[in-house]
PDB file of N, CA and C in Angstrom:
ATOM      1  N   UNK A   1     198.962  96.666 122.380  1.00  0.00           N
ATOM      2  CA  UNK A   1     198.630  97.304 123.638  1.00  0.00           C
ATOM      3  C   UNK A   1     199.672  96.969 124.699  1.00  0.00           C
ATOM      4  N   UNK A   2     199.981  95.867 124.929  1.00  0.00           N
ATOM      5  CA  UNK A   2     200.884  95.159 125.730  1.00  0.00           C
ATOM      6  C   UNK A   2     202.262  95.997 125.710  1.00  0.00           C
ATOM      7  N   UNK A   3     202.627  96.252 124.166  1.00  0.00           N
ATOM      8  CA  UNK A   3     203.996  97.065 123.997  1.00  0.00           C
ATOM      9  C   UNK A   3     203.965  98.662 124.769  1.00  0.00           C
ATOM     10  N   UNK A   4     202.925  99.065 124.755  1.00  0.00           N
ATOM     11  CA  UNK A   4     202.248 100.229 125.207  1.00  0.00           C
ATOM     12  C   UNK A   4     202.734 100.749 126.816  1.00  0.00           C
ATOM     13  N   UNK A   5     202.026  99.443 127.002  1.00  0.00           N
ATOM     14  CA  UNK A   5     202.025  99.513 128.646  1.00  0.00           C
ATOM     15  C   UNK A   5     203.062  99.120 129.086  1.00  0.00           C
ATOM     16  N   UNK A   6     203.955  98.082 128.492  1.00  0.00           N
ATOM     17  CA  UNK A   6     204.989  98.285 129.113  1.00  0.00           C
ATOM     18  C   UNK A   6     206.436  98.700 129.148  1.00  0.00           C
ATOM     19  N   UNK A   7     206.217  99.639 128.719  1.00  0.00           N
ATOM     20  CA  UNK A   7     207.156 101.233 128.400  1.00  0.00           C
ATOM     21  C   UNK A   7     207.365 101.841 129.508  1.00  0.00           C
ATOM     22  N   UNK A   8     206.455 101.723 130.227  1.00  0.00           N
ATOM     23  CA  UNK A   8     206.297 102.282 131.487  1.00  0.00           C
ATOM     24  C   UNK A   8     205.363 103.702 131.498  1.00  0.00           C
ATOM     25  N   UNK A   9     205.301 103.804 130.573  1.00  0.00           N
ATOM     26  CA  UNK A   9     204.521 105.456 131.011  1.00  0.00           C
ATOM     27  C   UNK A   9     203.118 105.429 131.065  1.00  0.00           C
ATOM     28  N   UNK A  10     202.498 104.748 132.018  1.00  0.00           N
ATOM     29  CA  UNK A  10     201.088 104.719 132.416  1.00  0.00           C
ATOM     30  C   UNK A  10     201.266 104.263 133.993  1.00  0.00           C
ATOM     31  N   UNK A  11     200.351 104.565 134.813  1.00  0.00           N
ATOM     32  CA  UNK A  11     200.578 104.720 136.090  1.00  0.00           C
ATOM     33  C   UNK A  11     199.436 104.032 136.979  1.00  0.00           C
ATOM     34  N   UNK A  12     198.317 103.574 135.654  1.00  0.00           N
ATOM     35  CA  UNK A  12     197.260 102.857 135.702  1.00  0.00           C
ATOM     36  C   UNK A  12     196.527 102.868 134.832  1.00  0.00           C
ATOM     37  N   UNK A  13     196.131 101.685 134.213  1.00  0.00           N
ATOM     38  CA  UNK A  13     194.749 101.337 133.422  1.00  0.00           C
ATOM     39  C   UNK A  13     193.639 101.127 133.706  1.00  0.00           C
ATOM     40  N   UNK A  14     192.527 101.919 133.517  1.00  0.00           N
ATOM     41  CA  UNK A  14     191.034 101.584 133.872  1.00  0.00           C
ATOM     42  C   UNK A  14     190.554 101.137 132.998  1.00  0.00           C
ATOM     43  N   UNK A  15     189.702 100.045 133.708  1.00  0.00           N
ATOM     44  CA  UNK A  15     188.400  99.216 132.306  1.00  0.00           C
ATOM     45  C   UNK A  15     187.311  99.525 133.117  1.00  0.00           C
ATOM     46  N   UNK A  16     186.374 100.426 132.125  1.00  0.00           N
ATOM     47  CA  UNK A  16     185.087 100.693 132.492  1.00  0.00           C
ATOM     48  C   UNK A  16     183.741  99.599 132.191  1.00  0.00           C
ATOM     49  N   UNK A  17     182.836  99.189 132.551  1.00  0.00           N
ATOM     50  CA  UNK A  17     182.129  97.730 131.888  1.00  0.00           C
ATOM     51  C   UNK A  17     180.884  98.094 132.315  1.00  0.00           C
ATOM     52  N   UNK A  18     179.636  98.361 131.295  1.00  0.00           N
ATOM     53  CA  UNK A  18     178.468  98.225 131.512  1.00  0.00           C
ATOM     54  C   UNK A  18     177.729  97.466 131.487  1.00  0.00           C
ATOM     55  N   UNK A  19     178.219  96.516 131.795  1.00  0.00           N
ATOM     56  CA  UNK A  19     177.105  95.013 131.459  1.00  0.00           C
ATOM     57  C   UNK A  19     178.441  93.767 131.973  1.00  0.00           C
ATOM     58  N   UNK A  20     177.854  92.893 132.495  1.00  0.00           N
ATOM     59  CA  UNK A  20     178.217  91.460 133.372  1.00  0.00           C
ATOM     60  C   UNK A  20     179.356  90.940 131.902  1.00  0.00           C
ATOM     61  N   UNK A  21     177.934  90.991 130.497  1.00  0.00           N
ATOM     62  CA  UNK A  21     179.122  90.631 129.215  1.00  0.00           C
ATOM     63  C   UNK A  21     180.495  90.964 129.000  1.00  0.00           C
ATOM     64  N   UNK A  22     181.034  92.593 129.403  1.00  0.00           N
ATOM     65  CA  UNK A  22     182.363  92.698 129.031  1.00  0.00           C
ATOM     66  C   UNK A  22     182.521  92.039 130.150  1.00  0.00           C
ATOM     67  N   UNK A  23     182.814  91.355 130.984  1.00  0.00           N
ATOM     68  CA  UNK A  23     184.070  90.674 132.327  1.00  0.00           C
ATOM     69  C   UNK A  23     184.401  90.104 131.430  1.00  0.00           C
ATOM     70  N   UNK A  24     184.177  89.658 131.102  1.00  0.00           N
ATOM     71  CA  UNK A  24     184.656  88.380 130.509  1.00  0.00           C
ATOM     72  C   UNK A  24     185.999  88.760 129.779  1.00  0.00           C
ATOM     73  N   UNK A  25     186.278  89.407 128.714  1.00  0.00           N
ATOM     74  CA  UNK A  25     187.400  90.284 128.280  1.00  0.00           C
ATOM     75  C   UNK A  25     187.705  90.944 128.641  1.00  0.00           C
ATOM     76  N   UNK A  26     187.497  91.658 129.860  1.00  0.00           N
ATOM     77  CA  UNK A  26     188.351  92.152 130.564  1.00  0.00           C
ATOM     78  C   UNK A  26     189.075  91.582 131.168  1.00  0.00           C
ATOM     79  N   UNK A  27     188.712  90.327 131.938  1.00  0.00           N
ATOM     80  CA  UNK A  27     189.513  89.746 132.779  1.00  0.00           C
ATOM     81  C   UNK A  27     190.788  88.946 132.258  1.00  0.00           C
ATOM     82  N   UNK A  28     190.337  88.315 130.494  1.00  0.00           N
ATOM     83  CA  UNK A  28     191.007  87.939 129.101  1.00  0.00           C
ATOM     84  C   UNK A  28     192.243  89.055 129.603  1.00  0.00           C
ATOM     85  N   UNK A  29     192.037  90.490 128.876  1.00  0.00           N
ATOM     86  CA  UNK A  29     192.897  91.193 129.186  1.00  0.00           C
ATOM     87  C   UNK A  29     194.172  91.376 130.509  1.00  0.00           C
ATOM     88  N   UNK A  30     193.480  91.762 131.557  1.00  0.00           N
ATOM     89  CA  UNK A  30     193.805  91.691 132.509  1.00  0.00           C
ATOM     90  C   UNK A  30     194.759  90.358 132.950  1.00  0.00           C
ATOM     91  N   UNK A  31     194.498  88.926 132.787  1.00  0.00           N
ATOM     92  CA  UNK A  31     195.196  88.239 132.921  1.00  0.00           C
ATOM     93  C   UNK A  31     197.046  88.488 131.900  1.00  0.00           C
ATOM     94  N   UNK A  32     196.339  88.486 130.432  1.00  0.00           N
ATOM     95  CA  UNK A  32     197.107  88.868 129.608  1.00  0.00           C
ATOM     96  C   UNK A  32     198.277  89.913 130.260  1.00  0.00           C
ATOM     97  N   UNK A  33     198.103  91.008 130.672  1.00  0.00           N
ATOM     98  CA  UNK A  33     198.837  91.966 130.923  1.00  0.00           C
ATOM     99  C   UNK A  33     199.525  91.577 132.334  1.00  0.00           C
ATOM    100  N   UNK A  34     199.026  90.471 133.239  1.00  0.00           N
ATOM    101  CA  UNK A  34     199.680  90.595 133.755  1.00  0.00           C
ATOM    102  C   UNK A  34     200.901  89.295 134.146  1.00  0.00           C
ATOM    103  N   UNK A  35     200.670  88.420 132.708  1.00  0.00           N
ATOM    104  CA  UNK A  35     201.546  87.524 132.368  1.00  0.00           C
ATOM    105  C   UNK A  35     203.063  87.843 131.714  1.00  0.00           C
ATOM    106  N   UNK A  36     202.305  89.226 130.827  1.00  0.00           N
ATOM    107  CA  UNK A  36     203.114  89.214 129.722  1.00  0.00           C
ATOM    108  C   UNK A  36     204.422  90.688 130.500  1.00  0.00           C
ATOM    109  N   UNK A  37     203.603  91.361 131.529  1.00  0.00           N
ATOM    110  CA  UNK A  37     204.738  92.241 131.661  1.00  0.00           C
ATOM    111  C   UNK A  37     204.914  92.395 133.155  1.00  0.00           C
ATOM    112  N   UNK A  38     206.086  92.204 133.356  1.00  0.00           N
ATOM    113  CA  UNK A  38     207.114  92.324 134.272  1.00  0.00           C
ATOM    114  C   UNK A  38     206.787  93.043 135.579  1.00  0.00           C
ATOM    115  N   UNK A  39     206.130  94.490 135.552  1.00  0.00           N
ATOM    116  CA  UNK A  39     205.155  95.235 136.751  1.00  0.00           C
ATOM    117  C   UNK A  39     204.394  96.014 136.242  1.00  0.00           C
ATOM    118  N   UNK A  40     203.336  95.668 135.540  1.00  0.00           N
ATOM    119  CA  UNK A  40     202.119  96.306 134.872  1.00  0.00           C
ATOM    120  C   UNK A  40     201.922  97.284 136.157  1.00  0.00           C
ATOM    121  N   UNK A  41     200.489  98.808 135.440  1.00  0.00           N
ATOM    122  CA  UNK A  41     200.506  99.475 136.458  1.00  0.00           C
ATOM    123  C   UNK A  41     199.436  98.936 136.997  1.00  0.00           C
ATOM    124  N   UNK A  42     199.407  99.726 138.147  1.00  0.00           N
ATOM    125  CA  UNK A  42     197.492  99.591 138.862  1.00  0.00           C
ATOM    126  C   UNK A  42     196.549  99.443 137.616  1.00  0.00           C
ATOM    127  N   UNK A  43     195.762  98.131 137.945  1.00  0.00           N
ATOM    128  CA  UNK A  43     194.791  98.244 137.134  1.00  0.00           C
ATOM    129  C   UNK A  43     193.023  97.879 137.984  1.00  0.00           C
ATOM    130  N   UNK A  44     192.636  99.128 137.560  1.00  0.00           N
ATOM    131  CA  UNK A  44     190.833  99.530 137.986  1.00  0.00           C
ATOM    132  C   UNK A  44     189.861  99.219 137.241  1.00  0.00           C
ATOM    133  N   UNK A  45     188.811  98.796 138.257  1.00  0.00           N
ATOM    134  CA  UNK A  45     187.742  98.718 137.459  1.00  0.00           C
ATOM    135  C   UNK A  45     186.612  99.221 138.108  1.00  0.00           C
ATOM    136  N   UNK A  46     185.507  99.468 136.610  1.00  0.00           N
ATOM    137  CA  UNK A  46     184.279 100.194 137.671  1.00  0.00           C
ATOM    138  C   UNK A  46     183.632 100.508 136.330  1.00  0.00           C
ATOM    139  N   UNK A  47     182.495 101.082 136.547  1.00  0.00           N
ATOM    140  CA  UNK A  47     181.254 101.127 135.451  1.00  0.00           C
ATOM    141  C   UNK A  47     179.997 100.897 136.046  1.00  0.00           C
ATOM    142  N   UNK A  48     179.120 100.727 135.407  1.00  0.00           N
ATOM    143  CA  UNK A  48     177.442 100.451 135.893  1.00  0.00           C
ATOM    144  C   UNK A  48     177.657  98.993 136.360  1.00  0.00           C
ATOM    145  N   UNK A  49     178.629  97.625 135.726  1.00  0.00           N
ATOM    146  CA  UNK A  49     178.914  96.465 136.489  1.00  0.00           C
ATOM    147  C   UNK A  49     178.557  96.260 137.515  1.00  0.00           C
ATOM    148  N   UNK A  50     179.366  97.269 138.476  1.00  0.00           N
ATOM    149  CA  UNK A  50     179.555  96.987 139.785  1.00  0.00           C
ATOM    150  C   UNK A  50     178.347  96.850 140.269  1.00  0.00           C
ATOM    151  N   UNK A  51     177.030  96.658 139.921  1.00  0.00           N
ATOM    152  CA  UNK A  51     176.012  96.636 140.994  1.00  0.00           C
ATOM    153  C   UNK A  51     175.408  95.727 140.216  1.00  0.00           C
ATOM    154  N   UNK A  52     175.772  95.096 139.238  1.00  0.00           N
ATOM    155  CA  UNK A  52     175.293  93.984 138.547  1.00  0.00           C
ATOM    156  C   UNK A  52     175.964  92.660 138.486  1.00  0.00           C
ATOM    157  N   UNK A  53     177.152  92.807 139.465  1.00  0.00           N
ATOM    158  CA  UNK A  53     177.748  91.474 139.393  1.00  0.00           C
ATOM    159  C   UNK A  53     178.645  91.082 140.803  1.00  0.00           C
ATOM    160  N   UNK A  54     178.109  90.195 141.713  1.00  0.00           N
ATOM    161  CA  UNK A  54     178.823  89.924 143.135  1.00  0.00           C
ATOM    162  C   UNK A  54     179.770  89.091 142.607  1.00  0.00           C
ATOM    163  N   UNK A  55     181.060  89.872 143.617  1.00  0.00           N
ATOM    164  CA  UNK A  55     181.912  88.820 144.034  1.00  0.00           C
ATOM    165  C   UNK A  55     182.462  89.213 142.632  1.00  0.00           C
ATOM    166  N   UNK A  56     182.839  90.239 142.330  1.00  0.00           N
ATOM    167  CA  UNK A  56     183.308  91.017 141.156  1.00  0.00           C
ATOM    168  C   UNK A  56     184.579  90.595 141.383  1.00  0.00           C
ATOM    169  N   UNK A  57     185.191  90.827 142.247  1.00  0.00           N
ATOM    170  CA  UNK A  57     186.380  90.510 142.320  1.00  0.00           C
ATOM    171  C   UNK A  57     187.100  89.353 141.989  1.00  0.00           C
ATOM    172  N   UNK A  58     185.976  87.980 142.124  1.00  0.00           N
ATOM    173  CA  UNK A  58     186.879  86.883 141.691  1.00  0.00           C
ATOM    174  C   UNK A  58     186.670  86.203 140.583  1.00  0.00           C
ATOM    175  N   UNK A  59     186.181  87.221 139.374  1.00  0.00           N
ATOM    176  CA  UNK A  59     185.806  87.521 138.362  1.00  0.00           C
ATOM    177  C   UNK A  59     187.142  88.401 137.308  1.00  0.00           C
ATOM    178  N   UNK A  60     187.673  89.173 137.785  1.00  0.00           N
ATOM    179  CA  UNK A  60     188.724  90.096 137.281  1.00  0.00           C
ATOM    180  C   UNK A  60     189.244  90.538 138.403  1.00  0.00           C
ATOM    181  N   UNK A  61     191.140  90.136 138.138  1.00  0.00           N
ATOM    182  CA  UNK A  61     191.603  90.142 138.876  1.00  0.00           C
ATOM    183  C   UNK A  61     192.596  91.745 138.738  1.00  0.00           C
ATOM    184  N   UNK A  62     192.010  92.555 139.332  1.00  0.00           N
ATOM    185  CA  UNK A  62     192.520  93.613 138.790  1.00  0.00           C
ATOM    186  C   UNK A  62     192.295  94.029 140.153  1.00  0.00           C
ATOM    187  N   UNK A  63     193.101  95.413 140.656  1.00  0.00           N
ATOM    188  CA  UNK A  63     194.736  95.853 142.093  1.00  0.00           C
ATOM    189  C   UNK A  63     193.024  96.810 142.749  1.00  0.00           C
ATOM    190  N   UNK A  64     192.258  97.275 141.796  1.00  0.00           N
ATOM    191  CA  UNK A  64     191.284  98.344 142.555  1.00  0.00           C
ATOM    192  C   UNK A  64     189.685  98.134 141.819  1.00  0.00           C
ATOM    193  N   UNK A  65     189.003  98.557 142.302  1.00  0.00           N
ATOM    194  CA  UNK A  65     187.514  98.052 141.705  1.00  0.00           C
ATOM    195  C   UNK A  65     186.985  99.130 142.675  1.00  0.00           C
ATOM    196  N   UNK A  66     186.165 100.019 141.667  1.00  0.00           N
ATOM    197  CA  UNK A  66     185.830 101.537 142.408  1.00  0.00           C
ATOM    198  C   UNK A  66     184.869 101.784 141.601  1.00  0.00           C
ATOM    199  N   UNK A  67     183.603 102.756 142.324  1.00  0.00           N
ATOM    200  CA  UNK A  67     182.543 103.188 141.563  1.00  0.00           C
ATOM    201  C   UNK A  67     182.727 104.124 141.141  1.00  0.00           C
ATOM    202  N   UNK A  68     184.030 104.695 141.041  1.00  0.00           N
ATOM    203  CA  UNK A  68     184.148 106.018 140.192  1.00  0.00           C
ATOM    204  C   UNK A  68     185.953 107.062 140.273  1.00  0.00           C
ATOM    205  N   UNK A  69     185.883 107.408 139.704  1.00  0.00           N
ATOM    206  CA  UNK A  69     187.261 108.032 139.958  1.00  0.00           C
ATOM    207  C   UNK A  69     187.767 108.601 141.315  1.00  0.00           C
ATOM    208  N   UNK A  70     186.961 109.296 141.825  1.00  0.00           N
ATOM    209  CA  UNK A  70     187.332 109.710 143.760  1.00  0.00           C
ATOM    210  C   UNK A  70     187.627 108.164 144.496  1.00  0.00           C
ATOM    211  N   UNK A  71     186.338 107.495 144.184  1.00  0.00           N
ATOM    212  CA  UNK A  71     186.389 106.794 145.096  1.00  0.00           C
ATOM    213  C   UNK A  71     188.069 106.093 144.845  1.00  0.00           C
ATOM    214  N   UNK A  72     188.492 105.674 143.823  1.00  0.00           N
ATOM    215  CA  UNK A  72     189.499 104.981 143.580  1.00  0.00           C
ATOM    216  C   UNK A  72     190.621 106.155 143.832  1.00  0.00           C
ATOM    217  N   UNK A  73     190.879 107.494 143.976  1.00  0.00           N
ATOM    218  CA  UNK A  73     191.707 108.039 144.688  1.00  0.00           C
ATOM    219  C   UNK A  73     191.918 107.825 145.755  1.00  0.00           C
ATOM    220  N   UNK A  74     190.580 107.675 146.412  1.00  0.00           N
ATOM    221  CA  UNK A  74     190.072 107.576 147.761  1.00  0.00           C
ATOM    222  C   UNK A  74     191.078 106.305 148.543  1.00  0.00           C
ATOM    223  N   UNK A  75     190.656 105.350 147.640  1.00  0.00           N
ATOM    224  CA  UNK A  75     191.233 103.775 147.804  1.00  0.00           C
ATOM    225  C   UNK A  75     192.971 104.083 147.558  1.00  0.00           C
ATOM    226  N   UNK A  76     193.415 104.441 146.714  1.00  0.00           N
ATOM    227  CA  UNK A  76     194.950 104.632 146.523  1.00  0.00           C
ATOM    228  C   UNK A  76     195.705 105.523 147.819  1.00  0.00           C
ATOM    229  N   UNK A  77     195.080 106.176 147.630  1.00  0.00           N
ATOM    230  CA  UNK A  77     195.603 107.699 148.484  1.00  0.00           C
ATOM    231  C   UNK A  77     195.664 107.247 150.249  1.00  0.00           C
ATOM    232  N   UNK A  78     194.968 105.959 150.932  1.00  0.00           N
ATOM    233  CA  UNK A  78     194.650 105.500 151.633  1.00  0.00           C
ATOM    234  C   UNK A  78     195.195 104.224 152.200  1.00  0.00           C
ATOM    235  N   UNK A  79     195.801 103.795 150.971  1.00  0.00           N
ATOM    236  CA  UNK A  79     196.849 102.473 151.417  1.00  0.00           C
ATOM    237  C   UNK A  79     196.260 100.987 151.084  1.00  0.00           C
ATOM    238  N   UNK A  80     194.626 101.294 150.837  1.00  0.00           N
ATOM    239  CA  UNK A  80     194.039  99.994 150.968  1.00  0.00           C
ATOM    240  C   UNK A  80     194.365  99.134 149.341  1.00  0.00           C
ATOM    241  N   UNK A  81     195.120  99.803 148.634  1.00  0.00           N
ATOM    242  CA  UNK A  81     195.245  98.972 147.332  1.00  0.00           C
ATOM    243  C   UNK A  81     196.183  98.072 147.469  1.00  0.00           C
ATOM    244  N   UNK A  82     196.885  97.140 147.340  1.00  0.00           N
ATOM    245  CA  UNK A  82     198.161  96.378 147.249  1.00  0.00           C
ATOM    246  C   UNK A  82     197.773  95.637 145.790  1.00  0.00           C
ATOM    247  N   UNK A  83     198.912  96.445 144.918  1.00  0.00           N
ATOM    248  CA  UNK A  83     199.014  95.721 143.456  1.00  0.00           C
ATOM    249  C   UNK A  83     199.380  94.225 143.876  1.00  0.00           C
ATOM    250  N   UNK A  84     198.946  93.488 142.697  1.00  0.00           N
ATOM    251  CA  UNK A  84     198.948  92.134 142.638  1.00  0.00           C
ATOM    252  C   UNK A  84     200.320  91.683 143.301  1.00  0.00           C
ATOM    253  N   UNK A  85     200.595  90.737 144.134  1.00  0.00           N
ATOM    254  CA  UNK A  85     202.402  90.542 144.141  1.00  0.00           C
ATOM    255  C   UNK A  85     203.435  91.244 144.212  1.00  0.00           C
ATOM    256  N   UNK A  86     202.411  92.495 144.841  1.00  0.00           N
ATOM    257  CA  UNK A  86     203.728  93.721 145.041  1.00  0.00           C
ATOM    258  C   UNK A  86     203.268  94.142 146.791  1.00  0.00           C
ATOM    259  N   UNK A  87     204.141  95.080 146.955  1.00  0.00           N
ATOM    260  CA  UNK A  87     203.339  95.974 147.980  1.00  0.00           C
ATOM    261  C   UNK A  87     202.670  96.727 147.960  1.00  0.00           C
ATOM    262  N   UNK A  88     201.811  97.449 149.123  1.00  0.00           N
ATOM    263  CA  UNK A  88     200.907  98.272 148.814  1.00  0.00           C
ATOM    264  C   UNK A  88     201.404 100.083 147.806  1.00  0.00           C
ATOM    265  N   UNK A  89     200.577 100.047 146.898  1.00  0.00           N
ATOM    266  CA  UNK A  89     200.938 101.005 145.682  1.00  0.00           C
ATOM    267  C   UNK A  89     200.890 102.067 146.499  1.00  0.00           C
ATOM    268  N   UNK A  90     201.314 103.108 146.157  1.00  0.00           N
ATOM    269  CA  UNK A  90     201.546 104.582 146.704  1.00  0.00           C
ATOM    270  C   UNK A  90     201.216 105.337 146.100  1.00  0.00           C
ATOM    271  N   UNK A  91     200.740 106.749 146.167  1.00  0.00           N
ATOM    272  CA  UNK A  91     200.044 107.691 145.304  1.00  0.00           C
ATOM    273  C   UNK A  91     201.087 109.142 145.728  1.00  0.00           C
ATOM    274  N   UNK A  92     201.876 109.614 144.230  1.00  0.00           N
ATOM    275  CA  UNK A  92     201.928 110.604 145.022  1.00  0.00           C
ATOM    276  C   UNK A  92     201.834 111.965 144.298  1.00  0.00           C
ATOM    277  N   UNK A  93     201.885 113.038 144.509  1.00  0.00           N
ATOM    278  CA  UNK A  93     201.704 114.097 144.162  1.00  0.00           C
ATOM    279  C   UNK A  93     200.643 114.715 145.269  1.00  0.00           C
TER     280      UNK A  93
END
């Protein structure tokens, strides 16, 4: 997966999580990806989770955490994302 992503041709990865159980590997992941490559893309999260687990955020450390695809346009398109150790990400088209 790792080789995948960092090819460059993804622009963001979403992990969807229905239950408190996947964080846990996601965040596995998430750390992973963002050890192993150089400027991983935006990475989102969101699923039924989000209303099952506070303070989500310092749980998985991932650039956006959205209840759904708009909303996380919403969030990009708006400025409020800043990828990990970068500046704030830009959306364009």
């Amino acid at each position: 997966m790792h080789d995948n992503i960092e090819t460059g041709f993804f622009d963001m990865v979403m992990f969807s999580c229905s239950s408190v159980v996947s964080l846990d590997n996601v965040a596995k992941v998430v750390k992973s990806l963002r050890q192993e490559i150089s400027d991983p893309p935006i990475l989102l999260l969101g699923g039924a989770v989000l209303g099952h687990a506070p303070e989500i955020e310092k749980l998985v450390a991932v650039d956006v955490i959205a209840s759904g695809l708009t909303d996380a346009l919403e969030q990009l398109e708006s400025g409020q994302v800043v990828k990990a150790g970068k500046t704030k990400a830009k959306v364009s088209g």
